[in-house]
PDB file of N, CA and C in Angstrom:
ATOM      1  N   UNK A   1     -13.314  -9.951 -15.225  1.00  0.00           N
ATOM      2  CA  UNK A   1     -12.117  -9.653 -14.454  1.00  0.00           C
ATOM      3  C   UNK A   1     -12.433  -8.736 -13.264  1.00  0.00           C
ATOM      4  N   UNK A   2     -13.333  -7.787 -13.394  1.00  0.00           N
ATOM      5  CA  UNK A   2     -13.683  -6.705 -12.625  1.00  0.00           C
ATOM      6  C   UNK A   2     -14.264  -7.850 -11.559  1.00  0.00           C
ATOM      7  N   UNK A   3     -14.838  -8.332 -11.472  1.00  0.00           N
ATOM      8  CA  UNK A   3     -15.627  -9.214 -10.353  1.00  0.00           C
ATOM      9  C   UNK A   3     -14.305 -10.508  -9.971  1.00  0.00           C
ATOM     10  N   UNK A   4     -13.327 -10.744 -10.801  1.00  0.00           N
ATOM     11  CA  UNK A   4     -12.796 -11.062  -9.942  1.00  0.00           C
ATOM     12  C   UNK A   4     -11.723 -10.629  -9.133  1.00  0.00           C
ATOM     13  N   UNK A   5     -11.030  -9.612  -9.179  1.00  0.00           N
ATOM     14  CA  UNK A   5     -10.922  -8.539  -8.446  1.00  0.00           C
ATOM     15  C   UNK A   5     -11.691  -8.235  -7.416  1.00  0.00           C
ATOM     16  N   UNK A   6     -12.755  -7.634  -7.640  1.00  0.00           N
ATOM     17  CA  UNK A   6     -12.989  -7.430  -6.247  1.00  0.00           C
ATOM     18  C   UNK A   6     -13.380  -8.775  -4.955  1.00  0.00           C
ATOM     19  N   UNK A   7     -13.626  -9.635  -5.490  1.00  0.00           N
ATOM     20  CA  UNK A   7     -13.589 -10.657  -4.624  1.00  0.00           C
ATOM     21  C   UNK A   7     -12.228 -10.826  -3.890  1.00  0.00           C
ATOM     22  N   UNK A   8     -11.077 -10.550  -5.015  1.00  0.00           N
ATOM     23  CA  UNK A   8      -9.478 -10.751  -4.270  1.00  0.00           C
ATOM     24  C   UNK A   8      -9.545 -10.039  -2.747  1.00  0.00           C
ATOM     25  N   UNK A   9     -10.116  -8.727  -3.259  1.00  0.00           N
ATOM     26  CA  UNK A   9     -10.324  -7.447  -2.005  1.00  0.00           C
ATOM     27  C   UNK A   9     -11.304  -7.669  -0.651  1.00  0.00           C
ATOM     28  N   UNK A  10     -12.167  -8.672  -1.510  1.00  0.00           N
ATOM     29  CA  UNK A  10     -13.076  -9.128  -0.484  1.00  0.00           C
ATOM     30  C   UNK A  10     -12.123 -10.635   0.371  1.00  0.00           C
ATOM     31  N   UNK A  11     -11.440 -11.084  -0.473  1.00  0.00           N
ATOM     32  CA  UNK A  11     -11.118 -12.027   0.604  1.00  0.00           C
ATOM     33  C   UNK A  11      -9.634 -11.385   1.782  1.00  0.00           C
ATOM     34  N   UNK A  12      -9.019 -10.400   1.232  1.00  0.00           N
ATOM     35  CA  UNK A  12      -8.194 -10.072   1.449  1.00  0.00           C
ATOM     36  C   UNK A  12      -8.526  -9.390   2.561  1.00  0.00           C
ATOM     37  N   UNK A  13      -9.373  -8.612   2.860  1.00  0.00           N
ATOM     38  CA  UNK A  13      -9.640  -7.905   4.021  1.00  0.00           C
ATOM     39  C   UNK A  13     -10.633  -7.983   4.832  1.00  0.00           C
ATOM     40  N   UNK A  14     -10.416  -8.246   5.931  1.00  0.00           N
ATOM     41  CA  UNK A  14     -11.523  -9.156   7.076  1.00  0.00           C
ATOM     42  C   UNK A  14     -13.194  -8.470   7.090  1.00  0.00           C
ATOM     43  N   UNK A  15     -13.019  -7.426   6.908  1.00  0.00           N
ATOM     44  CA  UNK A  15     -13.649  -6.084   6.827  1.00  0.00           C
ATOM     45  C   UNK A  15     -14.171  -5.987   5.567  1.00  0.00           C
ATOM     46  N   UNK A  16     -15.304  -5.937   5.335  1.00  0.00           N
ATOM     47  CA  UNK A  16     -16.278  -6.087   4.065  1.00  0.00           C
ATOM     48  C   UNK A  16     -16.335  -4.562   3.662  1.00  0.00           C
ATOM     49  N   UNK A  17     -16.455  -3.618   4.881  1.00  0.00           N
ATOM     50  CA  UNK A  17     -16.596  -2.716   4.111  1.00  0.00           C
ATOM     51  C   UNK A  17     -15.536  -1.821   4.078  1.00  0.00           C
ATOM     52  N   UNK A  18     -13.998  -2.352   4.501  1.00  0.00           N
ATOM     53  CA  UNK A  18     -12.580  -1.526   4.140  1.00  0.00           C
ATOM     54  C   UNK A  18     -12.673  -2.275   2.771  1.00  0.00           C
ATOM     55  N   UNK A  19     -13.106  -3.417   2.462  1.00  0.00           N
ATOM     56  CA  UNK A  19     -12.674  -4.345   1.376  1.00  0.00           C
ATOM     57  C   UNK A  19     -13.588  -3.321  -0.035  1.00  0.00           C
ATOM     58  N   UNK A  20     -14.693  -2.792   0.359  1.00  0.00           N
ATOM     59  CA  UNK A  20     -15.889  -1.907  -0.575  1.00  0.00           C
ATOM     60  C   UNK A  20     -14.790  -0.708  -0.519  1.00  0.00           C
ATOM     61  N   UNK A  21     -14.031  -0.324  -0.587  1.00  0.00           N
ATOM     62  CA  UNK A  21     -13.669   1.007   0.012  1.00  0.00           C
ATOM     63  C   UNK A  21     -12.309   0.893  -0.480  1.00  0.00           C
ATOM     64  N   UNK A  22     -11.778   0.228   0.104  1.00  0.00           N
ATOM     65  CA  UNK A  22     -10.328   0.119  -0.940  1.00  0.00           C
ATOM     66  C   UNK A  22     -10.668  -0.690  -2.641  1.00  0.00           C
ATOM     67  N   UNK A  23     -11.440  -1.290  -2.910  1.00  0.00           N
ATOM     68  CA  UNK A  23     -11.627  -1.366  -4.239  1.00  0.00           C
ATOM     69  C   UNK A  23     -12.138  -0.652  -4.977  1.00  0.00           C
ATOM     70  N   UNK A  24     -13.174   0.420  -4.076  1.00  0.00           N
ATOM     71  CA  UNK A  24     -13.845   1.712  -4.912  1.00  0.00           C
ATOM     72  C   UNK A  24     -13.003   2.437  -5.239  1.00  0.00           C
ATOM     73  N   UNK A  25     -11.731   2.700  -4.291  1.00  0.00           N
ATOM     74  CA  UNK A  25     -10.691   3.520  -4.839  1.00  0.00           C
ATOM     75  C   UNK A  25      -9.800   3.685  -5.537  1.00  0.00           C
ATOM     76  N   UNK A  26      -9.419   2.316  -5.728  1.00  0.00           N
ATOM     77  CA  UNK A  26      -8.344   1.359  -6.981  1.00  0.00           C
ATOM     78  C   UNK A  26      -9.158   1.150  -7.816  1.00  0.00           C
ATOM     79  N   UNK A  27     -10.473   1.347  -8.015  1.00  0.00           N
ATOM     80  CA  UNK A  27     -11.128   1.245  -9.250  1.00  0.00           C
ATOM     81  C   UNK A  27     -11.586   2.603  -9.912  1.00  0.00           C
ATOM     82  N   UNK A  28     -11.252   3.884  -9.249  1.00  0.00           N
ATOM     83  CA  UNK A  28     -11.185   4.973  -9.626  1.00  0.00           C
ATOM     84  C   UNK A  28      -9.349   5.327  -9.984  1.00  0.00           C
ATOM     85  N   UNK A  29      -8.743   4.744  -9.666  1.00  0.00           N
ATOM     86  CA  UNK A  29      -7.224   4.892  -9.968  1.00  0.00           C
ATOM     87  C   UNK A  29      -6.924   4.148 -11.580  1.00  0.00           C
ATOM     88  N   UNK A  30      -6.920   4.308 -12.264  1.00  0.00           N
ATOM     89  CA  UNK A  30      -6.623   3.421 -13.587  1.00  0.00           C
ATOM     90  C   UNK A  30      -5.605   3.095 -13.714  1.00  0.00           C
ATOM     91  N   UNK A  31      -4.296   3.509 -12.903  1.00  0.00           N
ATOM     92  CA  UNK A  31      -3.132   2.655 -12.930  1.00  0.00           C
ATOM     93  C   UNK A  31      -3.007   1.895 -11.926  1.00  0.00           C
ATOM     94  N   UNK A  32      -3.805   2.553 -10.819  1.00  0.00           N
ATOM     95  CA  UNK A  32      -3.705   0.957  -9.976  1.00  0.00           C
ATOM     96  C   UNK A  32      -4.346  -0.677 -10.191  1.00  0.00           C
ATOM     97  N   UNK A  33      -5.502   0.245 -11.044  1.00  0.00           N
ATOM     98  CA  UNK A  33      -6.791  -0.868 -11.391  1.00  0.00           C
ATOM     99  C   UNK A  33      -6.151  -1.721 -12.038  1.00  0.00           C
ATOM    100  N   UNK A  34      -5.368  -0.879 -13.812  1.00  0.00           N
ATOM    101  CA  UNK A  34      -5.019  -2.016 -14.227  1.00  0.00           C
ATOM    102  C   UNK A  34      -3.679  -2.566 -13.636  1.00  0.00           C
ATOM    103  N   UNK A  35      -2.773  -2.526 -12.581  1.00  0.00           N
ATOM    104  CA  UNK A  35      -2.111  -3.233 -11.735  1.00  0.00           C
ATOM    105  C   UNK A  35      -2.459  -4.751 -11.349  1.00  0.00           C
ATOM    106  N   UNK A  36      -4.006  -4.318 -11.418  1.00  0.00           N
ATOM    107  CA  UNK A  36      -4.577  -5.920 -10.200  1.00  0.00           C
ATOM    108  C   UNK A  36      -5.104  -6.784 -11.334  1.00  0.00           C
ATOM    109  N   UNK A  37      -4.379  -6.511 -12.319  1.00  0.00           N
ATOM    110  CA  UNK A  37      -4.891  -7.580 -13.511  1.00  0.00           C
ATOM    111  C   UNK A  37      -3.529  -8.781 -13.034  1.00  0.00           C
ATOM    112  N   UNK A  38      -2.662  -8.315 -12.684  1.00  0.00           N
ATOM    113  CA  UNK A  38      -1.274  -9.210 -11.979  1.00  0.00           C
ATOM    114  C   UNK A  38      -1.501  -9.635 -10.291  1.00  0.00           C
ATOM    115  N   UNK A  39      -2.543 -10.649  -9.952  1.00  0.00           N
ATOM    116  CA  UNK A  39      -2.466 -11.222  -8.433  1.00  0.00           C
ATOM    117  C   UNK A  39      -1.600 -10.633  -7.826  1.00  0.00           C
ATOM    118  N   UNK A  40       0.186 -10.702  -8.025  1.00  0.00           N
ATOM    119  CA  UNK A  40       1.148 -10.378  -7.322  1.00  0.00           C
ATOM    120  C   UNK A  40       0.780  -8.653  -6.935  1.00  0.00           C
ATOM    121  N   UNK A  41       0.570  -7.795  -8.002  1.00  0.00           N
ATOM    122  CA  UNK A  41       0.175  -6.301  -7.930  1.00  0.00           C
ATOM    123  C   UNK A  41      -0.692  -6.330  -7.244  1.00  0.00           C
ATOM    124  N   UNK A  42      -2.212  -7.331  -7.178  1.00  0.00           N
ATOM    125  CA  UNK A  42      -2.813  -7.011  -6.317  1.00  0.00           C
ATOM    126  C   UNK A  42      -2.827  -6.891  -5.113  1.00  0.00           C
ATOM    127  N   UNK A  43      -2.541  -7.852  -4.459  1.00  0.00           N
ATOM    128  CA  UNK A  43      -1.856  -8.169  -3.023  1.00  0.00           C
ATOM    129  C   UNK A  43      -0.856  -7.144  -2.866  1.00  0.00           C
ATOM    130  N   UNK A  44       0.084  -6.651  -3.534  1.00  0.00           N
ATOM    131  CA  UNK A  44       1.121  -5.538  -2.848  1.00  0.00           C
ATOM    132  C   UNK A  44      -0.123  -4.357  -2.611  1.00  0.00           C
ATOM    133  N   UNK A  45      -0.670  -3.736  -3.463  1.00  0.00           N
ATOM    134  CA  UNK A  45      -2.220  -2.819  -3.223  1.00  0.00           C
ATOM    135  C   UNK A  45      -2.739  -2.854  -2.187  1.00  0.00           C
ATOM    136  N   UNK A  46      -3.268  -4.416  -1.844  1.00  0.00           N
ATOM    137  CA  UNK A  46      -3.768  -4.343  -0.525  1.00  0.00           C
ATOM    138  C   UNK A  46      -3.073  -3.975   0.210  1.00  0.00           C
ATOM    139  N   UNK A  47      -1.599  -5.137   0.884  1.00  0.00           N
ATOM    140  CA  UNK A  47      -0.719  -4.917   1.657  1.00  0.00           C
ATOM    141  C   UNK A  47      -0.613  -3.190   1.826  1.00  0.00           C
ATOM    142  N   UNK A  48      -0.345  -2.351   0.854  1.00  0.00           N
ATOM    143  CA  UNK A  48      -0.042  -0.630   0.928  1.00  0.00           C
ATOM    144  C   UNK A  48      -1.576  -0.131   1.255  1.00  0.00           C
ATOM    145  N   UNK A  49      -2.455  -0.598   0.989  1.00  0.00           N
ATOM    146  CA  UNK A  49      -3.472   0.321   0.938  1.00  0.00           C
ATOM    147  C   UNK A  49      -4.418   0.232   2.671  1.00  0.00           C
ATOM    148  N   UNK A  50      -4.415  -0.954   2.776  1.00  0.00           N
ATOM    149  CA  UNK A  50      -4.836  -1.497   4.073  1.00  0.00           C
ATOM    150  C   UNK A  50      -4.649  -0.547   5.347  1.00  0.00           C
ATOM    151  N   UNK A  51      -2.958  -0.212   5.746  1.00  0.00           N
ATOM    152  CA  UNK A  51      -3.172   0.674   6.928  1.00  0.00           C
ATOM    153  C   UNK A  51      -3.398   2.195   6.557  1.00  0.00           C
ATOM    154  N   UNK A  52      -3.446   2.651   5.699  1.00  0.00           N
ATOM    155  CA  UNK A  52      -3.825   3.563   5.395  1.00  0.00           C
ATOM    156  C   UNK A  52      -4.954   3.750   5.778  1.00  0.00           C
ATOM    157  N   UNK A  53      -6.186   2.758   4.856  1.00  0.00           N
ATOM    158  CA  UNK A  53      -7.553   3.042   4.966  1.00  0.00           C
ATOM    159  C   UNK A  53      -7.826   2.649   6.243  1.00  0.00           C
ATOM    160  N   UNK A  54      -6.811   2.105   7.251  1.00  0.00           N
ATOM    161  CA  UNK A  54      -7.834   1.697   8.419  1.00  0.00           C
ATOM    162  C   UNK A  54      -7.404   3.054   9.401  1.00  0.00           C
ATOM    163  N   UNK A  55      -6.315   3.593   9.090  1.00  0.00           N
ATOM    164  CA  UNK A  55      -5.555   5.044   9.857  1.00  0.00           C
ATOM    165  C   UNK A  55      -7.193   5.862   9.238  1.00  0.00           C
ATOM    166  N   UNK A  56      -7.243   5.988   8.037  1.00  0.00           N
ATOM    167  CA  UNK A  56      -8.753   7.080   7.807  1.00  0.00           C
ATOM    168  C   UNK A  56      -9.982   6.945   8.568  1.00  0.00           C
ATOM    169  N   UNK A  57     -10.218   5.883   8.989  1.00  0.00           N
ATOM    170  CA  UNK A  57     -11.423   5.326   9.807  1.00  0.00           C
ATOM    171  C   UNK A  57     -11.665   6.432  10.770  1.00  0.00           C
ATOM    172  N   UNK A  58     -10.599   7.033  11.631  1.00  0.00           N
ATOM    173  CA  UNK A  58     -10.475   8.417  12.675  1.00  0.00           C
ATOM    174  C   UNK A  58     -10.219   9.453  12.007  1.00  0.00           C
ATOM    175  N   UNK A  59      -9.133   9.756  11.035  1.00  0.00           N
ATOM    176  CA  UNK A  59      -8.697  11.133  10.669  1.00  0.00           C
ATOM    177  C   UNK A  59      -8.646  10.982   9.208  1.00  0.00           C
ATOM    178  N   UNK A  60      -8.232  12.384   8.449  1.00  0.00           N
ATOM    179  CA  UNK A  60      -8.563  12.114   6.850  1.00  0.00           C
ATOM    180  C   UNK A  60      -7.151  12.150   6.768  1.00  0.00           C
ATOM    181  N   UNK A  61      -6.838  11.117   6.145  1.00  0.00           N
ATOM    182  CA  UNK A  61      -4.833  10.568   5.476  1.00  0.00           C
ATOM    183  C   UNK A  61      -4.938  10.668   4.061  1.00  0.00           C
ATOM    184  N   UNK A  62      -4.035  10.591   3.649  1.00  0.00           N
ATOM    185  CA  UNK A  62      -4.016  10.549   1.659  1.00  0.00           C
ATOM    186  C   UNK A  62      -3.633   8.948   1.338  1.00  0.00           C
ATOM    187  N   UNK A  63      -3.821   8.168   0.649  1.00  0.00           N
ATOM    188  CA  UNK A  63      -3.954   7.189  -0.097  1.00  0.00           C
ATOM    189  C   UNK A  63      -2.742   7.201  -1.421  1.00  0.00           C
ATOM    190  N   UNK A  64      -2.218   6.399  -1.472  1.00  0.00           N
ATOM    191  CA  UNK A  64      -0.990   6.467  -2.542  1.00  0.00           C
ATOM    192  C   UNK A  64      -2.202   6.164  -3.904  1.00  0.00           C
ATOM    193  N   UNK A  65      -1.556   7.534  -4.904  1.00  0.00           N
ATOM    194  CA  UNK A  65      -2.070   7.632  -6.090  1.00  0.00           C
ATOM    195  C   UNK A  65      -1.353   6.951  -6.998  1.00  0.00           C
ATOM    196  N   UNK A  66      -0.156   7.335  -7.125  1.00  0.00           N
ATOM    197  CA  UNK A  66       1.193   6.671  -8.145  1.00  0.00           C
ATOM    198  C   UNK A  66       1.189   5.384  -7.841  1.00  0.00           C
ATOM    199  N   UNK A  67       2.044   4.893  -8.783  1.00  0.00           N
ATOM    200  CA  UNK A  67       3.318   3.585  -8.225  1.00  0.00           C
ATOM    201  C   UNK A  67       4.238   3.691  -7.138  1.00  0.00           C
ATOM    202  N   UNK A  68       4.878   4.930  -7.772  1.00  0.00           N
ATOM    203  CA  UNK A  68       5.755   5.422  -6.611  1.00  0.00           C
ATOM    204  C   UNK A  68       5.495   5.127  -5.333  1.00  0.00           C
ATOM    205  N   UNK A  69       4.611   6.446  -5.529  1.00  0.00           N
ATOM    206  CA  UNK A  69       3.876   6.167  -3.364  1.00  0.00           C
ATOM    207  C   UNK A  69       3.463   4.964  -2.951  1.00  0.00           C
ATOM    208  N   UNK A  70       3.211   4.091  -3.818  1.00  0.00           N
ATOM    209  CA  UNK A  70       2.120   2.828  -3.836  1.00  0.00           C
ATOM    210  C   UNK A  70       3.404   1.704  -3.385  1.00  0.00           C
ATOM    211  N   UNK A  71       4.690   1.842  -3.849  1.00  0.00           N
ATOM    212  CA  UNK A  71       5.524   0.858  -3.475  1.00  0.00           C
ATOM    213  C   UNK A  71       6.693   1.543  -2.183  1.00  0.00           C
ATOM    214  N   UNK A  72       6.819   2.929  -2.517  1.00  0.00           N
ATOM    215  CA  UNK A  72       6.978   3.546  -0.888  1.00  0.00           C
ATOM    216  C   UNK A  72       6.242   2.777  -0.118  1.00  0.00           C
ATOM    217  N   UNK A  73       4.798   3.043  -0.223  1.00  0.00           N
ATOM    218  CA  UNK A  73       4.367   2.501   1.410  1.00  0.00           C
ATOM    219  C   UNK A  73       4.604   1.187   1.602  1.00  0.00           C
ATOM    220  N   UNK A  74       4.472   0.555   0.461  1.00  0.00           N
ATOM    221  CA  UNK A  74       4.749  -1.035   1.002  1.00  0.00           C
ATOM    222  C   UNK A  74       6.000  -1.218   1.322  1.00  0.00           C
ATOM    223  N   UNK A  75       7.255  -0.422   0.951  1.00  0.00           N
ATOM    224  CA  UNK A  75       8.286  -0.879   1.476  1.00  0.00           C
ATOM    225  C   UNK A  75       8.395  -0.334   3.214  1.00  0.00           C
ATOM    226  N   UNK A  76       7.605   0.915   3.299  1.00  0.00           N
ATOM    227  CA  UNK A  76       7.625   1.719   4.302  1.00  0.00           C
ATOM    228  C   UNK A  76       6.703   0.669   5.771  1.00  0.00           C
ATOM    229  N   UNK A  77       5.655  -0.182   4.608  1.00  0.00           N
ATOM    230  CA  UNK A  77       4.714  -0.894   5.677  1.00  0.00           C
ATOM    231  C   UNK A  77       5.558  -2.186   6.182  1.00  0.00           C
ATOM    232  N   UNK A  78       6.481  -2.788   5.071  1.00  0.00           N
ATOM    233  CA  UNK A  78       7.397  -4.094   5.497  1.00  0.00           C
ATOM    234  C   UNK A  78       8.396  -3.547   6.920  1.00  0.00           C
ATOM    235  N   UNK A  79       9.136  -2.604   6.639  1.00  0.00           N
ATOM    236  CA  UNK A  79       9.716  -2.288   7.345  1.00  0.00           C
ATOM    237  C   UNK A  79       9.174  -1.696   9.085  1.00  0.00           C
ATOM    238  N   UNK A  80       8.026  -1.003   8.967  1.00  0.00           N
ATOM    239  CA  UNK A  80       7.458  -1.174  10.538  1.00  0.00           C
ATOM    240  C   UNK A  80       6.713  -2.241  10.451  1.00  0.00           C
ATOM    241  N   UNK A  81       5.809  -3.093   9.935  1.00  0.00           N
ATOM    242  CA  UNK A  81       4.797  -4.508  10.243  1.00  0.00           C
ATOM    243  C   UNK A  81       6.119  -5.741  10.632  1.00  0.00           C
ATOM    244  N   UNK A  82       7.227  -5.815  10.290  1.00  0.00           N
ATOM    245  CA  UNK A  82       8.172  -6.800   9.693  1.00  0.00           C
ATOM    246  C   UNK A  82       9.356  -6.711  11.065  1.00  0.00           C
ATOM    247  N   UNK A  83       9.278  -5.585  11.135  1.00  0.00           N
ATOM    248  CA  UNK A  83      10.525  -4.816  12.526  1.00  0.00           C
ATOM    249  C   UNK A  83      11.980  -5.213  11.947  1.00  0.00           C
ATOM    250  N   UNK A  84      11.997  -4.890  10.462  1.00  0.00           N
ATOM    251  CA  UNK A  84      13.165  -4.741   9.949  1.00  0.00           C
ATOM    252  C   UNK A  84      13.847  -3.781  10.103  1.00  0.00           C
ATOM    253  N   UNK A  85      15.091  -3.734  10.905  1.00  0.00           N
ATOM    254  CA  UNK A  85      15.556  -2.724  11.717  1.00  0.00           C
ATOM    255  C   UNK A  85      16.608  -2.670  11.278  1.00  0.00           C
ATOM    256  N   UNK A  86      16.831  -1.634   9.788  1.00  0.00           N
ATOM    257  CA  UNK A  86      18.544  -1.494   9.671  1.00  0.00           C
ATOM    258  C   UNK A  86      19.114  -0.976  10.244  1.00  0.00           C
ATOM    259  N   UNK A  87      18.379  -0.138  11.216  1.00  0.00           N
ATOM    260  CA  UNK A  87      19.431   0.773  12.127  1.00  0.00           C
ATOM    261  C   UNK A  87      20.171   0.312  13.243  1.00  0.00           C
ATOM    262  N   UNK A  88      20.181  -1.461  13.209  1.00  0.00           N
ATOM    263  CA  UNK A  88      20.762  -2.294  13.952  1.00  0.00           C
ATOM    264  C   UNK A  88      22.411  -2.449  13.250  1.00  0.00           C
ATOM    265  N   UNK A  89      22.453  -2.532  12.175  1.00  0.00           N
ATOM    266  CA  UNK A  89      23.272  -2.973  10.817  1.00  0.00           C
ATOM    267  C   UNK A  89      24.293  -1.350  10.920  1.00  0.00           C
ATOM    268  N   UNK A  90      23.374  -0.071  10.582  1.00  0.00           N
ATOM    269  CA  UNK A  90      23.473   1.068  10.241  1.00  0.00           C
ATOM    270  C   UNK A  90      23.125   2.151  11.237  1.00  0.00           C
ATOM    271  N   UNK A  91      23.617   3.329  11.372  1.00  0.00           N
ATOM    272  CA  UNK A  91      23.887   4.576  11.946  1.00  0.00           C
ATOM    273  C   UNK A  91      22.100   5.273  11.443  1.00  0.00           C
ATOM    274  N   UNK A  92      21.174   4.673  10.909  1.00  0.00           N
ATOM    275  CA  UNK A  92      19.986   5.188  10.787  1.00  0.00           C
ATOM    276  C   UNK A  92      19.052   5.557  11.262  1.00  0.00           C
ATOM    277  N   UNK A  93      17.946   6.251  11.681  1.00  0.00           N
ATOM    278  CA  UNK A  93      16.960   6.244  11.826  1.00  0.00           C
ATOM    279  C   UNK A  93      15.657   5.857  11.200  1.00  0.00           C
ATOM    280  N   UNK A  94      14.167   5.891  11.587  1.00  0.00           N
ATOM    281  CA  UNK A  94      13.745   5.006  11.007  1.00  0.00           C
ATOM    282  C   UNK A  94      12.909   5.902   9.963  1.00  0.00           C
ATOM    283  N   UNK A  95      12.583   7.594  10.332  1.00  0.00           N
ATOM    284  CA  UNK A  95      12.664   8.559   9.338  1.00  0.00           C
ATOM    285  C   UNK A  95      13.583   8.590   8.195  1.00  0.00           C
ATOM    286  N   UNK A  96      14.817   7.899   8.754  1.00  0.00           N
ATOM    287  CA  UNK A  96      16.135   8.704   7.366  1.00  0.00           C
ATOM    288  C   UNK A  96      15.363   7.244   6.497  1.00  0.00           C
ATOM    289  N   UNK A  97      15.256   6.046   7.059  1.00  0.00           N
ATOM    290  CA  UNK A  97      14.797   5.149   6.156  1.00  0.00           C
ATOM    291  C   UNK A  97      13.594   5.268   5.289  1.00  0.00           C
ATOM    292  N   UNK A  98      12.655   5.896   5.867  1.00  0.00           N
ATOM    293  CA  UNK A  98      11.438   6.375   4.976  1.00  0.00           C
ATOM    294  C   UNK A  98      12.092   7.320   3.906  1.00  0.00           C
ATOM    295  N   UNK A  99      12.421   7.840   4.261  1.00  0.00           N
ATOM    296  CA  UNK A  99      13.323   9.235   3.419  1.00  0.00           C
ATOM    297  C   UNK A  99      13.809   8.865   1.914  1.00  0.00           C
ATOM    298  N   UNK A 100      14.730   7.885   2.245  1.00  0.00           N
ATOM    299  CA  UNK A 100      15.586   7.037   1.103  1.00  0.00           C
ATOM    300  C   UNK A 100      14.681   6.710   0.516  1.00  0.00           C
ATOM    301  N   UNK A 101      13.633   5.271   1.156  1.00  0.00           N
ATOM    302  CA  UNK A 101      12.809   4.661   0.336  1.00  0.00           C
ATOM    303  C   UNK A 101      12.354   5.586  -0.749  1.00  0.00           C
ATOM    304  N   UNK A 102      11.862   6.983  -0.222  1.00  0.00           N
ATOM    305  CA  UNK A 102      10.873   7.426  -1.236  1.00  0.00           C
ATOM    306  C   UNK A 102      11.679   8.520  -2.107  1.00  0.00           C
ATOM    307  N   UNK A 103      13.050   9.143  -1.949  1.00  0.00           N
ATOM    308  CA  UNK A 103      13.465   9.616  -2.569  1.00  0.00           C
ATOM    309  C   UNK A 103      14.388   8.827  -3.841  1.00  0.00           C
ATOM    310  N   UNK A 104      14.510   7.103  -3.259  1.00  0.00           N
ATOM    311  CA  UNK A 104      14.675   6.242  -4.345  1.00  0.00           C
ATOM    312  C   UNK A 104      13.879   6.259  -5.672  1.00  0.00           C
ATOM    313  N   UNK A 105      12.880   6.053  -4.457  1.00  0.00           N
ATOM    314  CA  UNK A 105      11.317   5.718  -5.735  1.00  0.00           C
ATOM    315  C   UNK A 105      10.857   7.125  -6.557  1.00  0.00           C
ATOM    316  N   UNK A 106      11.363   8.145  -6.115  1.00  0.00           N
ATOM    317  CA  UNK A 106      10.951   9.849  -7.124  1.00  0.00           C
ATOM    318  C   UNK A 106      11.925   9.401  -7.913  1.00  0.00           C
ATOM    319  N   UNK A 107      13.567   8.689  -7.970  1.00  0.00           N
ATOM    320  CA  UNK A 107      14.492   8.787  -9.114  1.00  0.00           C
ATOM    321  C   UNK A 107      13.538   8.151 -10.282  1.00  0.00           C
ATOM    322  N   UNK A 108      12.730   7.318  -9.674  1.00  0.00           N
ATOM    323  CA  UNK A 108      12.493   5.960 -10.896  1.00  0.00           C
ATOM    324  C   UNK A 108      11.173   6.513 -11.591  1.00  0.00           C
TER     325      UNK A 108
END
């Protein structure tokens, strides 16, 4: 399973060695690791983990440890990659929207 995993990571990211690098780190995470036993978990991982590790390439950022943070960012990454703009709909900003997302995800 471990090998096929990281191949997921290897096909998933163009970049061989973000692909070495985000799996070294989800393979030091044991709740993320065992996450990517579910394809669907894996791919959300990447999707969250991806601009992160490519933002570290210049400066040192933190990496979602939890679930929590781990589905924050992906909702946080849909919403700027996606240009889902509730503040078209809503009186929002795109801070107050990060905000919610993740003070949703601390209830749970």
């Amino acid at each position: 399973l471990k090998e096929q995993i990281k191949e997921y990571f290897q096909k998933y990211f163009a970049d061989q060695r973000l692909a070495e690098t985000a799996f070294a780190y989800v393979e030091q995470n044991d709740i993320l690791y065992s996450m990517c036993d579910n394809p669907s978990y894996c791919r959300i991982i990447c999707y969250s983990l991806g601009p992160g590790l490519r933002r570290m390439q210049g400066a040192q950022k933190t990496l979602p440890t939890t679930v929590t943070q781990l589905f924050a960012a992906y909702l946080s990454n849909i919403f700027k990659n996606h240009e889902f703009n509730i503040s078209k709909h809503h009186d929002l900003r795109a801070e107050q929207i990060r905000d919610l997302v993740i003070r949703t995800g601390q209830m749970g």
